[in-house]
Protein backbone atom coordinates (compact mmCIF):
# COMPACT_ATOMS: atom_id res chain seq x y z
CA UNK A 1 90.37 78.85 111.22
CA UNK A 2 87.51 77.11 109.42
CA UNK A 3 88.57 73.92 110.61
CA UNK A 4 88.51 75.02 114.43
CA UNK A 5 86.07 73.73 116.92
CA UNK A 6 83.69 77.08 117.34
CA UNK A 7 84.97 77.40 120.93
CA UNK A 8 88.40 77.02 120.01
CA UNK A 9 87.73 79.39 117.34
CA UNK A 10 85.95 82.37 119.68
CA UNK A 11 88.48 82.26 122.25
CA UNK A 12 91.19 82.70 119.50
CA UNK A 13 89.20 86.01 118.62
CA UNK A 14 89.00 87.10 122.36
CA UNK A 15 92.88 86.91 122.69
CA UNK A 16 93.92 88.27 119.81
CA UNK A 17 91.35 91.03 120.53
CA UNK A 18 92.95 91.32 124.39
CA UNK A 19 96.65 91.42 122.41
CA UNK A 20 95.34 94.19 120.21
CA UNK A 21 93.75 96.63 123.45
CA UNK A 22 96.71 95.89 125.07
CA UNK A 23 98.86 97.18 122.71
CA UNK A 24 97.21 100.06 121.99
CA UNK A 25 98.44 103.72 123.42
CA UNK A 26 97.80 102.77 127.63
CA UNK A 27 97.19 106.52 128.50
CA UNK A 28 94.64 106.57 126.01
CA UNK A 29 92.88 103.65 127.77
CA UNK A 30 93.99 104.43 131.10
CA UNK A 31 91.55 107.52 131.51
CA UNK A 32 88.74 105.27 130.72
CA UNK A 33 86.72 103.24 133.38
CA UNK A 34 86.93 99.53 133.14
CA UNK A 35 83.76 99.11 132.06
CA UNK A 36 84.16 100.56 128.86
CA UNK A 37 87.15 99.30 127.74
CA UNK A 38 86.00 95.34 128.43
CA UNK A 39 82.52 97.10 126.53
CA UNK A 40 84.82 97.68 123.43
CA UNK A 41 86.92 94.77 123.90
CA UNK A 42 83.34 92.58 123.54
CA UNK A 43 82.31 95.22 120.70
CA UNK A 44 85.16 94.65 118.68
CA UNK A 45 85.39 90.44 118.92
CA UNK A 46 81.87 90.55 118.12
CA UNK A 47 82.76 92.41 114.77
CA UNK A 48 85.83 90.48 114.27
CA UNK A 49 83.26 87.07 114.81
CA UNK A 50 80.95 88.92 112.16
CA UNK A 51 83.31 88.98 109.77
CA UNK A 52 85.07 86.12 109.88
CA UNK A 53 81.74 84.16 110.04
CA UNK A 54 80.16 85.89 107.27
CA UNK A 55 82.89 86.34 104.87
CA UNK A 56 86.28 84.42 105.57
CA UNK A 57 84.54 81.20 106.74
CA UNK A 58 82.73 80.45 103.47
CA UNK A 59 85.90 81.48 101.36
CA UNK A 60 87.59 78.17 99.81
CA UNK A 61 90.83 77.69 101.04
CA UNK A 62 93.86 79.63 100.82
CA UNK A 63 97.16 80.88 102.32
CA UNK A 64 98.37 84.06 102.34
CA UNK A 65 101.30 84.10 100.10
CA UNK A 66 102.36 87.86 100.77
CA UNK A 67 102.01 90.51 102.57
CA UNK A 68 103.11 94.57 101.13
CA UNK A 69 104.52 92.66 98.75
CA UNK A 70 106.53 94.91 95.89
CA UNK A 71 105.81 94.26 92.62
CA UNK A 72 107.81 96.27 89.20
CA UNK A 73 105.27 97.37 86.80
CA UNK A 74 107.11 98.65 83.24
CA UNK A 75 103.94 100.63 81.88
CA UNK A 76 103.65 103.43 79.30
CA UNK A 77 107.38 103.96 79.22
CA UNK A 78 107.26 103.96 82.92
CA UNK A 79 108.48 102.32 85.70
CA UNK A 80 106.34 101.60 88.72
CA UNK A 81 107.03 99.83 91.41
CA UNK A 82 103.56 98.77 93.61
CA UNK A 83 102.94 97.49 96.47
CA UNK A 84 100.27 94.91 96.82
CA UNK A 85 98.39 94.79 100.49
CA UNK A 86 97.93 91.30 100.66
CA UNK A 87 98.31 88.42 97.62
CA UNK A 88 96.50 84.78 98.25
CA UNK A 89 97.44 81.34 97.09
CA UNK A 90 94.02 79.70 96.36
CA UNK A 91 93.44 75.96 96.58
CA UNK A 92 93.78 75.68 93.39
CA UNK A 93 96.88 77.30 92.60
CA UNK A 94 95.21 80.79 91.42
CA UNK A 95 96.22 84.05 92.93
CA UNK A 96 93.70 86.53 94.70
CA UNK A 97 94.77 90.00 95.32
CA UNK A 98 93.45 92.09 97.99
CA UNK A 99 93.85 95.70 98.82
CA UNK A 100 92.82 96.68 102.24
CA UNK A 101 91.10 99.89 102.48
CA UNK A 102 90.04 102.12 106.14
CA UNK A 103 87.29 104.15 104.22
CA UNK A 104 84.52 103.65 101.67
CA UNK A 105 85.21 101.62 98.98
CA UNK A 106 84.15 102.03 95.40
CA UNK A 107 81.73 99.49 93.58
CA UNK A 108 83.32 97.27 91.09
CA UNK A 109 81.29 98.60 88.53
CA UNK A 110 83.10 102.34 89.26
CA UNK A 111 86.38 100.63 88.49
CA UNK A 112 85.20 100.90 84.40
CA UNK A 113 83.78 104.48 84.26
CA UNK A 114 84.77 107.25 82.48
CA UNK A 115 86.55 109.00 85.36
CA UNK A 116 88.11 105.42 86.90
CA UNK A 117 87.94 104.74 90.52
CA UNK A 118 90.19 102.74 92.28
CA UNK A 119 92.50 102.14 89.45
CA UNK A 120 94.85 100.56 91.51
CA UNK A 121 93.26 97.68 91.26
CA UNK A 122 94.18 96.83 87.17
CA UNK A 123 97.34 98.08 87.53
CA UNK A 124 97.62 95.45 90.85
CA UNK A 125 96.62 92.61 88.45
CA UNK A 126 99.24 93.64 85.41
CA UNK A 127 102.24 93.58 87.74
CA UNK A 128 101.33 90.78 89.67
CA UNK A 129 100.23 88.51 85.89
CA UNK A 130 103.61 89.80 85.02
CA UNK A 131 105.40 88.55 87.86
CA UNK A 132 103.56 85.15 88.42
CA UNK A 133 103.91 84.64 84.24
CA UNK A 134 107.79 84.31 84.93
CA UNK A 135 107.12 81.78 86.95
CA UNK A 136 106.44 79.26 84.16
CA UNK A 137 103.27 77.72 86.42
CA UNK A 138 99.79 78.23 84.45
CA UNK A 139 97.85 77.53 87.46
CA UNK A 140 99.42 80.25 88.99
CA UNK A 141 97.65 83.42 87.52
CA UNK A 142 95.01 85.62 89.53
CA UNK A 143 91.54 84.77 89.51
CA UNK A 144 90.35 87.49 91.93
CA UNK A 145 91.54 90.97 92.97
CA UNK A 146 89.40 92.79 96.02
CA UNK A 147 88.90 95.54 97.80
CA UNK A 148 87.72 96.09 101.34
């Protein structure tokens, strides 16, 4: 989308937010007056528009390789088999990994305590280095793994 004239780019936002109220339960919406579903129509492109401008617009480019993609992990004499939210091909090649989350999230710097917090995240990385290492690429490995 960061190539999109800004009006092309808004409107975009406004359907897909239109598409997204639509499909959403009707008798929930159907009890409410007008006015306040078009109010939280506008309230959610505006957060959508938010986001996108302040994060997703000044990423480099990428595509979006996968989506709840399964990946085998063989750890500890165990076998695991994980399922990544969303996995990135970078411009470069590299691989970002990103696990949606729909509450707080922890600080990267909780990842390393003691007590671990969102530990997910490592073992994310292991099966998805062991999976892209099989693919005989170098440029291929990840460079990022996120959560939000």
């Amino acid at each position: 989308m960061i190539a999109l004239p800004r009006d092309d780019f808004l409107q975009r936002i406004d359907a897909a937010v239109a598409l997204a109220v639509q499909a959403l339960s009707p008798g929930r919406w159907s009890r409410l007056p007008a006015v306040v579903t078009a109010g939280e129509a506008a309230r959610i492109a505006k957060t959508v528009r938010a986001w996108l401008d302040e994060f997703d617009r000044l990423r480099s480019p990428f595509t979006v390789a996968a989506v709840e993609a399964s990946r085998p992990l063989a750890l500890g004499g165990l076998q695991w088999t994980l399922r990544l939210d969303r996995i990135d091909t970078l411009a470069d090649g590299g691989t970002a990994i990103i696990d949606y989350k729909t509450g707080k999230v922890a600080a990267p710097a909780k990842w390393f305590d003691d007590r671990a917090q969102e530990p997910q995240l490592g073992l994310y990385w292991l099966a998805q280095h062991d999976f892209e290492s099989r693919a005989a690429d170098p440029r291929r490995r990840v460079r990022a793994v996120a959560a939000g």
